[in-house]
N, C-alpha and C. Protein backbone atom coordinates (compact mmCIF):
# COMPACT_ATOMS: atom_id res chain seq x y z
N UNK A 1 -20.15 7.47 -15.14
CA UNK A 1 -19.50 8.33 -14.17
C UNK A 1 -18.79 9.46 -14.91
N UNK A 2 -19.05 10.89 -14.16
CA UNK A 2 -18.31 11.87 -14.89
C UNK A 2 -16.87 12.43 -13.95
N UNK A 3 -16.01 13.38 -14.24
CA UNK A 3 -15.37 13.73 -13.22
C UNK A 3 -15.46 15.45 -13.41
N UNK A 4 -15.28 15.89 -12.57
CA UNK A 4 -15.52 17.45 -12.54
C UNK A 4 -14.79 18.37 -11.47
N UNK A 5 -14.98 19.67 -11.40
CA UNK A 5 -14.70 20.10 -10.36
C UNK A 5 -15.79 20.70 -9.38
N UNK A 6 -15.45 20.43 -7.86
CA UNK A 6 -16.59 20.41 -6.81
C UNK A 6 -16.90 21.63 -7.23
N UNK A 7 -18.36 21.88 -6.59
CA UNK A 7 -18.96 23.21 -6.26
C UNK A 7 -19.23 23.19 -4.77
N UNK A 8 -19.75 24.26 -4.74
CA UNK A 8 -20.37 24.89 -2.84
C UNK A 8 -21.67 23.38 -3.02
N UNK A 9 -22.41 23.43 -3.67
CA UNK A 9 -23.59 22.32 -3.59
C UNK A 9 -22.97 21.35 -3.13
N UNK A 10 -21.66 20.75 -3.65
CA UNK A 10 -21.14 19.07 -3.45
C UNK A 10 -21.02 19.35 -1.65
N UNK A 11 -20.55 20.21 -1.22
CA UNK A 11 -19.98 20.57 0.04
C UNK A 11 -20.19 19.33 0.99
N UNK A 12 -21.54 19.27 0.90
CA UNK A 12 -22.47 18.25 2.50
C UNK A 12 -22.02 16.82 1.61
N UNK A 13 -21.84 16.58 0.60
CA UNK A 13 -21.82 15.25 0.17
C UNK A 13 -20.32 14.80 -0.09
N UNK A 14 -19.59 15.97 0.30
CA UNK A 14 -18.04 15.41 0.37
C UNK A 14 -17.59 15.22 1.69
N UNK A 15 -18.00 16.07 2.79
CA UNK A 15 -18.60 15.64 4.12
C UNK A 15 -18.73 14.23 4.20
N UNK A 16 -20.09 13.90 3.64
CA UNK A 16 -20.37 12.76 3.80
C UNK A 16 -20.13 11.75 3.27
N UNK A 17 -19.17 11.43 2.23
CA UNK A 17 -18.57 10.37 1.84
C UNK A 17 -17.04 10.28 2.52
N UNK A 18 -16.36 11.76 3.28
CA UNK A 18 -15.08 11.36 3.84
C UNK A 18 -16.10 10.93 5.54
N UNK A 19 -16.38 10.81 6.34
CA UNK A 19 -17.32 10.77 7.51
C UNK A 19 -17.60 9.15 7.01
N UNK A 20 -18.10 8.93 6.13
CA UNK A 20 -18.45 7.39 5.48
C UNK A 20 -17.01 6.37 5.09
N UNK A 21 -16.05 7.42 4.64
CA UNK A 21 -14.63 6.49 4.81
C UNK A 21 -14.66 5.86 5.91
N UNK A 22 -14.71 6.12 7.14
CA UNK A 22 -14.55 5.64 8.18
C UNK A 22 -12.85 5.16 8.55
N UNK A 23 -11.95 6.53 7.77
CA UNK A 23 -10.60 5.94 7.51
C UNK A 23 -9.72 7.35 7.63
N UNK A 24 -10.79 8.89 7.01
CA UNK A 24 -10.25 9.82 7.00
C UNK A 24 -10.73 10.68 8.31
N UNK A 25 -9.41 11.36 8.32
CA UNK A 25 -9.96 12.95 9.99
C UNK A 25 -11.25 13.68 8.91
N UNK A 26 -12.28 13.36 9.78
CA UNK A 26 -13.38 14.13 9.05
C UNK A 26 -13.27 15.91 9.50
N UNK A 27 -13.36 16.41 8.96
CA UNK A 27 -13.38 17.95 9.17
C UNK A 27 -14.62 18.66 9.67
N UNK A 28 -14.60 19.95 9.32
CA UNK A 28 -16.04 20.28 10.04
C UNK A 28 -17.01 20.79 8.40
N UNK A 29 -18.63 20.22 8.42
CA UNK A 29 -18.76 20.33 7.34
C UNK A 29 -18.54 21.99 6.79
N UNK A 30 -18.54 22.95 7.21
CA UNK A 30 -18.00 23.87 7.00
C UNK A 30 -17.08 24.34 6.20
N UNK A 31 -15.95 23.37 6.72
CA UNK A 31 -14.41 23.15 5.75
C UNK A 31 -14.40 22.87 4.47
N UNK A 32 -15.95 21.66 4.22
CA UNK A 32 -15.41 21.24 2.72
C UNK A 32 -16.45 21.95 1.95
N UNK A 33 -17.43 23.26 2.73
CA UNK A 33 -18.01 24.27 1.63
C UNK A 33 -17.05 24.98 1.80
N UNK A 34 -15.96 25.43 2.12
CA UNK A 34 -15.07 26.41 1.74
C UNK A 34 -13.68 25.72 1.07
N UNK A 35 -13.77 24.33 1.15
CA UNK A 35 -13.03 23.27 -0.23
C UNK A 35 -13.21 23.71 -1.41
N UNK A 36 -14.92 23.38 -1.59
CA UNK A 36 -15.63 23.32 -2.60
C UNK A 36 -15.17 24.60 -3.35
N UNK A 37 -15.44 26.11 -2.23
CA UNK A 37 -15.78 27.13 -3.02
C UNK A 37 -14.02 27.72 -3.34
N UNK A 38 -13.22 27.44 -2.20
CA UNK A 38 -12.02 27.98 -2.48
C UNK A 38 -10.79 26.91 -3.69
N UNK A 39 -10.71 25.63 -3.35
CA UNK A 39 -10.13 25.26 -3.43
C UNK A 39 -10.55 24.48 -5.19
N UNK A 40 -11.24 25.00 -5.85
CA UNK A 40 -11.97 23.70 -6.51
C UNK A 40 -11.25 23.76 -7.82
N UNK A 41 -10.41 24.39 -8.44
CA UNK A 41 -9.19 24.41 -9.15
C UNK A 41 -8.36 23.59 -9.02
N UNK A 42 -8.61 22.71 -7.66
CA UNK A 42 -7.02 21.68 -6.88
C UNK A 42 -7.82 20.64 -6.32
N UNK A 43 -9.14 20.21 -7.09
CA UNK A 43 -9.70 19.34 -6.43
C UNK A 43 -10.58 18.83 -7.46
N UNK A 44 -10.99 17.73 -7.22
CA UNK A 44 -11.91 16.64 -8.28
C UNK A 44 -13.34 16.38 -7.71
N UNK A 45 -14.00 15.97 -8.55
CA UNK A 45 -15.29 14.82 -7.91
C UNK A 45 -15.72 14.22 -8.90
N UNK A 46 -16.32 12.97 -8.47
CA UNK A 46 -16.88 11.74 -9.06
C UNK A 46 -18.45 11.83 -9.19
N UNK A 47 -18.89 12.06 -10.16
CA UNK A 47 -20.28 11.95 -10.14
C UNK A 47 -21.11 10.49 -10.64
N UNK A 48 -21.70 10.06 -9.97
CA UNK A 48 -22.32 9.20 -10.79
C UNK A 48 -23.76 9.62 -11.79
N UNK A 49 -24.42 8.65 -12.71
CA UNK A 49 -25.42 9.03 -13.58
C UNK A 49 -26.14 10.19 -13.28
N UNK A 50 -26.81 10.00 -12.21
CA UNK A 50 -27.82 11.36 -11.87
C UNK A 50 -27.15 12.63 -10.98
N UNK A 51 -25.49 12.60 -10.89
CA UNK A 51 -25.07 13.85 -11.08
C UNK A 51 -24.16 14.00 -9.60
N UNK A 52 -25.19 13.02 -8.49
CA UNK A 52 -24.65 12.92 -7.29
C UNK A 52 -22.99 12.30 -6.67
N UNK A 53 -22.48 13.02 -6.24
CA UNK A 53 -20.84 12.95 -5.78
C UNK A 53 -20.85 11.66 -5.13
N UNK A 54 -19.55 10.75 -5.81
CA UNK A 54 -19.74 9.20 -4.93
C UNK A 54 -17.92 9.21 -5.20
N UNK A 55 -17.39 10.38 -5.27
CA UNK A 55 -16.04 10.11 -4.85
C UNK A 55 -15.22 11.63 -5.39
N UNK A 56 -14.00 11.87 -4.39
CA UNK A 56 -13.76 12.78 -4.63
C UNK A 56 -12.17 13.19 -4.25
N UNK A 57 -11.32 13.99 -4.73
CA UNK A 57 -9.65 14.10 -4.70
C UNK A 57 -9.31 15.62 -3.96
N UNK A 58 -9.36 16.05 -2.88
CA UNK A 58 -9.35 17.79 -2.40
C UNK A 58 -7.54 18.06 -3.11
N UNK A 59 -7.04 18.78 -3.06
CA UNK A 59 -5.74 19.68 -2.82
C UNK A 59 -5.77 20.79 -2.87
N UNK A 60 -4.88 21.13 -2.74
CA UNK A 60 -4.26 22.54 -3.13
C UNK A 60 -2.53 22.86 -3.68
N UNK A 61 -1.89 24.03 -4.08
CA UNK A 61 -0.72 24.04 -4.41
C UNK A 61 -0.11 24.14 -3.08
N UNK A 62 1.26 24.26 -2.78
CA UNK A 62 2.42 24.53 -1.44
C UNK A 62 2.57 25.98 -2.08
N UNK A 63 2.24 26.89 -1.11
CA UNK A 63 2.66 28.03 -1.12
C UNK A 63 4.41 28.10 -1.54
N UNK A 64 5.08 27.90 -1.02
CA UNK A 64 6.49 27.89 -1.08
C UNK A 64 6.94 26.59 -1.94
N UNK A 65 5.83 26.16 -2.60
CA UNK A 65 6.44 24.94 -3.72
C UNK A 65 5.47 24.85 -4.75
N UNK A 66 4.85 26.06 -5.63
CA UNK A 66 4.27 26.30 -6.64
C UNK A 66 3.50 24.93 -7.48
N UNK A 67 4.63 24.88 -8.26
CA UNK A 67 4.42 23.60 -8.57
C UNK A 67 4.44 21.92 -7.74
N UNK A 68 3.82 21.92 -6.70
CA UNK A 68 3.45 21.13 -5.96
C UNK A 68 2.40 20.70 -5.23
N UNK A 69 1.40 19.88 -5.95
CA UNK A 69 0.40 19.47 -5.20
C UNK A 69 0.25 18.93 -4.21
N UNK A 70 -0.48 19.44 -2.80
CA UNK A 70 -0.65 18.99 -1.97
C UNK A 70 -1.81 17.82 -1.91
N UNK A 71 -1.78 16.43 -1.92
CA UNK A 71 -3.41 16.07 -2.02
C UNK A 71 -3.55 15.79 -0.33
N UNK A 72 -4.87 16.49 0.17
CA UNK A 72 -5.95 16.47 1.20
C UNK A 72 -6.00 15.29 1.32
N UNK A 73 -7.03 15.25 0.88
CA UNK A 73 -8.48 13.77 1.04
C UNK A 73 -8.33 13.29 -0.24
N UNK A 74 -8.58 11.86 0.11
CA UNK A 74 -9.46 10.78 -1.43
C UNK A 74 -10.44 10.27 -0.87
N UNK A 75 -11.54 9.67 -1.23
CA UNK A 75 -12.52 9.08 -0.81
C UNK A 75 -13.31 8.76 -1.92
N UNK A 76 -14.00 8.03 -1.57
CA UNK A 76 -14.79 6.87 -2.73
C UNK A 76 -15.97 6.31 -2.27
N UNK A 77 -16.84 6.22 -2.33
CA UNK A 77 -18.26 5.70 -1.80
C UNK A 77 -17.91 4.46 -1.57
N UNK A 78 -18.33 3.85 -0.33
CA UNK A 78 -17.95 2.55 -0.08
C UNK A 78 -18.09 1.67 -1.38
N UNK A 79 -19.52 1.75 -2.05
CA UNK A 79 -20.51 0.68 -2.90
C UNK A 79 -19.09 0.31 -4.30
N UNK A 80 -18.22 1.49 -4.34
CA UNK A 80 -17.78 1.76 -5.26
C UNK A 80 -16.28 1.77 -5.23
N UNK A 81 -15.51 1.04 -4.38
CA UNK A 81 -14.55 1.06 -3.98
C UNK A 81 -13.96 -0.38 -4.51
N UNK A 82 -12.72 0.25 -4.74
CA UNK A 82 -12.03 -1.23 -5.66
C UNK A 82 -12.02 -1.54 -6.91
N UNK A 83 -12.43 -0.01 -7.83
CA UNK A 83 -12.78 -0.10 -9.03
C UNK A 83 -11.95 0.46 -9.78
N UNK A 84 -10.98 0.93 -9.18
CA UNK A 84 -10.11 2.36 -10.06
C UNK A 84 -10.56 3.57 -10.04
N UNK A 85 -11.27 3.90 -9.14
CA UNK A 85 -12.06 5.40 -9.05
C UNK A 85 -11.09 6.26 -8.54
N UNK A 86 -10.33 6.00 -7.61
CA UNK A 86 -9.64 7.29 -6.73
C UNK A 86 -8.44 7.06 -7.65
N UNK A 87 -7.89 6.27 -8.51
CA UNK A 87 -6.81 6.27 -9.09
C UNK A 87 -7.20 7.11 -10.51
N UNK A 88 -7.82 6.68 -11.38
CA UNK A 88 -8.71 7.97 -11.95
C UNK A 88 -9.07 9.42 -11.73
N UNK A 89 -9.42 9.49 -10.62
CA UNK A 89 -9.69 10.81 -10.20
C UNK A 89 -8.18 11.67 -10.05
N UNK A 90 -7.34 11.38 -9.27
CA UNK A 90 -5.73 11.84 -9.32
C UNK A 90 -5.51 11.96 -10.06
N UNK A 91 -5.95 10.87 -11.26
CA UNK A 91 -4.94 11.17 -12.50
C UNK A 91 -5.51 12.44 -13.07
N UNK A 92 -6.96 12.35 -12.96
CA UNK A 92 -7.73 13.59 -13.57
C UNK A 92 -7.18 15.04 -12.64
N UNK A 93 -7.31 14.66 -11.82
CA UNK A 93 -6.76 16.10 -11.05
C UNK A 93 -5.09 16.49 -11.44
N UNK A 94 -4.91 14.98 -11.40
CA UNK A 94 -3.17 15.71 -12.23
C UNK A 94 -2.67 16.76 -13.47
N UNK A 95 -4.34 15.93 -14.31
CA UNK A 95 -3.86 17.07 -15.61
C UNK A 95 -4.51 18.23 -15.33
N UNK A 96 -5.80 18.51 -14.78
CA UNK A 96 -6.13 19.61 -14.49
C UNK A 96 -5.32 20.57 -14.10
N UNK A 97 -4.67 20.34 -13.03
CA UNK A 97 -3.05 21.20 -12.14
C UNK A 97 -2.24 21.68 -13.56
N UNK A 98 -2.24 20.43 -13.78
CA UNK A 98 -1.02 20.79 -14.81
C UNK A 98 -1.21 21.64 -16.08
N UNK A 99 -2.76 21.59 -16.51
CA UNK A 99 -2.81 22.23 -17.44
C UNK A 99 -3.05 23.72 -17.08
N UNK A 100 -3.73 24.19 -15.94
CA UNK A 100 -4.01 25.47 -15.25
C UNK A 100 -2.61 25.89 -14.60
N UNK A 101 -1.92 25.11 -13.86
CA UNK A 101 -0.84 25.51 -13.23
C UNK A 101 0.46 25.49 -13.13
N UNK A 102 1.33 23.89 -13.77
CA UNK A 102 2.36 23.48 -14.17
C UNK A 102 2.42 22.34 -13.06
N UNK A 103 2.86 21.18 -12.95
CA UNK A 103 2.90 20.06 -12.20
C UNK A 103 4.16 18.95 -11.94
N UNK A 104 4.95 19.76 -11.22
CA UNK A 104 6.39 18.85 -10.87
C UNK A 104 6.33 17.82 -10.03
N UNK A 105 5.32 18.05 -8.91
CA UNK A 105 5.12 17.05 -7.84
C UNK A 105 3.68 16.59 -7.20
N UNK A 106 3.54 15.93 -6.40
CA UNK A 106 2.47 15.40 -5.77
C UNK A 106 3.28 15.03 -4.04
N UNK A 107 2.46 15.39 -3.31
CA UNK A 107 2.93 15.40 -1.77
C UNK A 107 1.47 14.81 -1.55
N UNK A 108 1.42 14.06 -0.23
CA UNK A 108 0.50 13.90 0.39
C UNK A 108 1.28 13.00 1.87
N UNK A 109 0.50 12.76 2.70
CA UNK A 109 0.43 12.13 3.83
C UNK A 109 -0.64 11.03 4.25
N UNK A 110 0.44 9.91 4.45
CA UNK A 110 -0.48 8.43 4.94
C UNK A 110 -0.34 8.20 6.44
N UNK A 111 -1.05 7.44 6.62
CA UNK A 111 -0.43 7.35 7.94
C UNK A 111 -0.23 5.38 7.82
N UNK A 112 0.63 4.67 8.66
CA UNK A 112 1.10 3.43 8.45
C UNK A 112 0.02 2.48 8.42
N UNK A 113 -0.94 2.54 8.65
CA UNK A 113 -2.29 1.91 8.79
C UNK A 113 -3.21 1.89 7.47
N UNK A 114 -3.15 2.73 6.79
CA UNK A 114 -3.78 3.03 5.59
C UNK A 114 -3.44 2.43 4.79
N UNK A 115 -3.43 1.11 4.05
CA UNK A 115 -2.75 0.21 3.05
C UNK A 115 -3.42 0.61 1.92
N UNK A 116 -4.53 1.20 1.46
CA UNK A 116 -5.50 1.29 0.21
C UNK A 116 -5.16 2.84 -0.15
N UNK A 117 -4.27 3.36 0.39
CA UNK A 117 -3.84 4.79 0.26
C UNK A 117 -1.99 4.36 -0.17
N UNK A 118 -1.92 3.93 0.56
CA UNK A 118 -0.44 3.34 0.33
C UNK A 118 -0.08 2.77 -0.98
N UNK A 119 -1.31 2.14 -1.64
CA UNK A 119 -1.41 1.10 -2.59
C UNK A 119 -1.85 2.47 -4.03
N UNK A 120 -2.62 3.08 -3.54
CA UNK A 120 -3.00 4.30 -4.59
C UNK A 120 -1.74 5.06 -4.99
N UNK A 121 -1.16 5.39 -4.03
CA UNK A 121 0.08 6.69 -4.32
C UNK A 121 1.14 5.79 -4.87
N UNK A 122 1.87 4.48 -4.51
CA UNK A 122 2.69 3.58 -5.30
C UNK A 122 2.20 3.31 -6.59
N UNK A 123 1.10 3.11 -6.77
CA UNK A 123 0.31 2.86 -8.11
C UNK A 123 0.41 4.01 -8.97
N UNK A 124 0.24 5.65 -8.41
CA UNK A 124 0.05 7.07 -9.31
C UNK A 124 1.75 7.01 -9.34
N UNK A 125 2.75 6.24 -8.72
CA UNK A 125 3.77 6.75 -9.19
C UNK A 125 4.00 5.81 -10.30
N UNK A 126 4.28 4.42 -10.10
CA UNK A 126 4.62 3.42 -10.87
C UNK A 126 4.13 3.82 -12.43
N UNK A 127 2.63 4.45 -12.58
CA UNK A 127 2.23 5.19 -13.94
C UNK A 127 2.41 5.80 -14.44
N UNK A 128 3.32 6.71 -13.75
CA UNK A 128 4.18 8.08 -13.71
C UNK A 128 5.51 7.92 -14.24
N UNK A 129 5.84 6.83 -14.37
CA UNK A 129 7.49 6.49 -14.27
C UNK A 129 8.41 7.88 -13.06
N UNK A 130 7.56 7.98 -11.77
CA UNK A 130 7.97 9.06 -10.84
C UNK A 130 8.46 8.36 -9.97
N UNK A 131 9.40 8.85 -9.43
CA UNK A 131 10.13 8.60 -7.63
C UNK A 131 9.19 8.73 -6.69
N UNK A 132 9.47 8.15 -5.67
CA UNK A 132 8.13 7.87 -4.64
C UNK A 132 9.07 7.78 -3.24
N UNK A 133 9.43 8.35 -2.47
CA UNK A 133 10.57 8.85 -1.45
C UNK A 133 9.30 9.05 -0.41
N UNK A 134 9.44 9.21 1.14
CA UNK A 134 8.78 8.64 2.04
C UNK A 134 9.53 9.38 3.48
N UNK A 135 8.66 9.76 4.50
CA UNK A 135 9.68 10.15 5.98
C UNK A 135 8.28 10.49 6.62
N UNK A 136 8.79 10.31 7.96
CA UNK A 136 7.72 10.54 9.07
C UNK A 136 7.90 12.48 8.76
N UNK A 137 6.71 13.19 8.72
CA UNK A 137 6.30 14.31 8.76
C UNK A 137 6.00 15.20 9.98
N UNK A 138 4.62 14.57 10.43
CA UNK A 138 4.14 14.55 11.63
C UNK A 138 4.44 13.52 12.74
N UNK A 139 5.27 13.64 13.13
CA UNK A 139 5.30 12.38 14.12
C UNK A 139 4.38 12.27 15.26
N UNK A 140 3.66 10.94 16.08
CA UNK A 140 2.10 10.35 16.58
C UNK A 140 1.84 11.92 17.60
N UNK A 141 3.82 11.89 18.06
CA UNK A 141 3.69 12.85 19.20
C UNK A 141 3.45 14.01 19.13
N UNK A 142 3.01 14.40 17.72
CA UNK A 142 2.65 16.13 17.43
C UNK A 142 1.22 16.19 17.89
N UNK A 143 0.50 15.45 17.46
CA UNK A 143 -0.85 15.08 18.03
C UNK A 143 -1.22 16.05 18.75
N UNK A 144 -2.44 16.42 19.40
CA UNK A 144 -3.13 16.21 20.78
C UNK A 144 -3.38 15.41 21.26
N UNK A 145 -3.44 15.20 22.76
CA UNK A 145 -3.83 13.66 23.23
C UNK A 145 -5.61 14.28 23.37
N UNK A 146 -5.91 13.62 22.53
CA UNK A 146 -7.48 13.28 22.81
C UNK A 146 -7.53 11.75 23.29
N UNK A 147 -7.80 11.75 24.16
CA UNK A 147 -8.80 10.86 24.70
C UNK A 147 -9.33 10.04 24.00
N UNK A 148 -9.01 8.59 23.64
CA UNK A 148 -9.45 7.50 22.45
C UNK A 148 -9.69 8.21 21.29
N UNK A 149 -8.28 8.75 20.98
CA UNK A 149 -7.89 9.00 19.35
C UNK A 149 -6.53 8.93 19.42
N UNK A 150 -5.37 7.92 19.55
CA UNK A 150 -4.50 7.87 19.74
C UNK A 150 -4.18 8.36 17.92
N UNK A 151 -3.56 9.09 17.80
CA UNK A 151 -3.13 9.36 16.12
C UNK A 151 -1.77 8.97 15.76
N UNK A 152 -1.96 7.80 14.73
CA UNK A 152 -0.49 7.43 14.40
C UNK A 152 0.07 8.81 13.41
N UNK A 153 1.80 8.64 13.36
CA UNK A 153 2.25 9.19 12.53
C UNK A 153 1.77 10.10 11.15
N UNK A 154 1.88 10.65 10.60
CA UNK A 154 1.85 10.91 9.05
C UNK A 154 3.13 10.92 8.69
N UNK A 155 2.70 10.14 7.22
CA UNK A 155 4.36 9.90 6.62
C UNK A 155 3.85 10.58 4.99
N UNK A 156 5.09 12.15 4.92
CA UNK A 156 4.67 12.38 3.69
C UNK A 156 5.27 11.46 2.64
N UNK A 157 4.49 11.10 1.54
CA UNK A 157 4.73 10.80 -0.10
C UNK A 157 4.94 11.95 -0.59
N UNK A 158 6.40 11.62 -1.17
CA UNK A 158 6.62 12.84 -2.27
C UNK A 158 7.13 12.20 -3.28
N UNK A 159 6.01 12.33 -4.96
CA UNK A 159 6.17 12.11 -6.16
C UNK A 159 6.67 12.73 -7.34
N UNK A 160 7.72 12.41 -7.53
CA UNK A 160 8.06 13.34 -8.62
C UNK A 160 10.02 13.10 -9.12
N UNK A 161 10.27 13.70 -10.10
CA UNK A 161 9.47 14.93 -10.66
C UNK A 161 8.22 14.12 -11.70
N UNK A 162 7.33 15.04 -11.73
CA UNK A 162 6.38 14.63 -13.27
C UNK A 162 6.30 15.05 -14.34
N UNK A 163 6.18 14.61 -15.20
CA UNK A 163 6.04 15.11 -16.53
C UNK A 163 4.31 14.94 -17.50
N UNK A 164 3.86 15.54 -16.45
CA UNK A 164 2.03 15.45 -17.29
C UNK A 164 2.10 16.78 -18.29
């Protein structure tokens, strides 16, 4: 397995491994060729042997918090899950940030249901020797009511400070 940064090609196959989470808001595939092409400085992928994407880390910086990574999405090919891949990949995207950009923090959003996300970001801090602080963000009621998509909460994780 290699790790890298996405291109416009990975686009349909980062699509299709968050769509295959069966855990993340899938986007429109659209979004993650303009991931790929905009964002790919603040984002990872997992290649396996013959080159094809089987896991992958999106972000970007906070406009108004420079040094602060936002992480998107994680995702991991089912076959391949439970191995240390998405904890790897963060870490890889951590130094990347840090070496292109400077890296005080890590933000992201779980929602209370997500235990294997919950378990990742306690884990990138505990390695970190980082603070790991917690609050409802989005609360269920920001939502739209769609119609059998009741959406729980998002609760941001904020890690830091870091020292990569």
């Amino acid at each position: 397995m290699s790790v890298d940064r996405p291109t416009v090609e990975d686009g349909s196959e980062l699509w299709r491994l968050a769509r295959d989470s069966e855990v993340l808001d899938v986007n429109s595939p659209y979004s993650y060729l303009l991931w790929c092409r905009d964002f790919n400085d603040t984002s990872v992928v997992a290649r396996d042997d013959s080159g094809r994407p089987v896991g992958f880390v999106t972000g970007y910086l906070r406009p108004e918090e420079p040094g602060t990574l936002f992480v998107w999405q994680v995702a991991v090919d089912g076959s391949l899950r439970g191995q240390g891949i998405a904890g790897e990949l963060l870490d890889a995207l951590s130094a990347q940030v840090a070496n292109t950009y400077g890296l005080s923090r890590i933000e992201t959003t779980v929602t209370p249901d997500n235990v294997p996300s919950e378990r990742l970001f306690r884990s990138y801090a505990a390695r970190h020797g980082a603070e790991l602080t917690r609050k409802v963000l989005f609360p269920a009621a920001a939502f739209p009511d769609v119609p059998g998509d009741g959406h729980e909460p998002e609760v941001l994780y904020r890690i830091g400070p870091l020292s990569i």
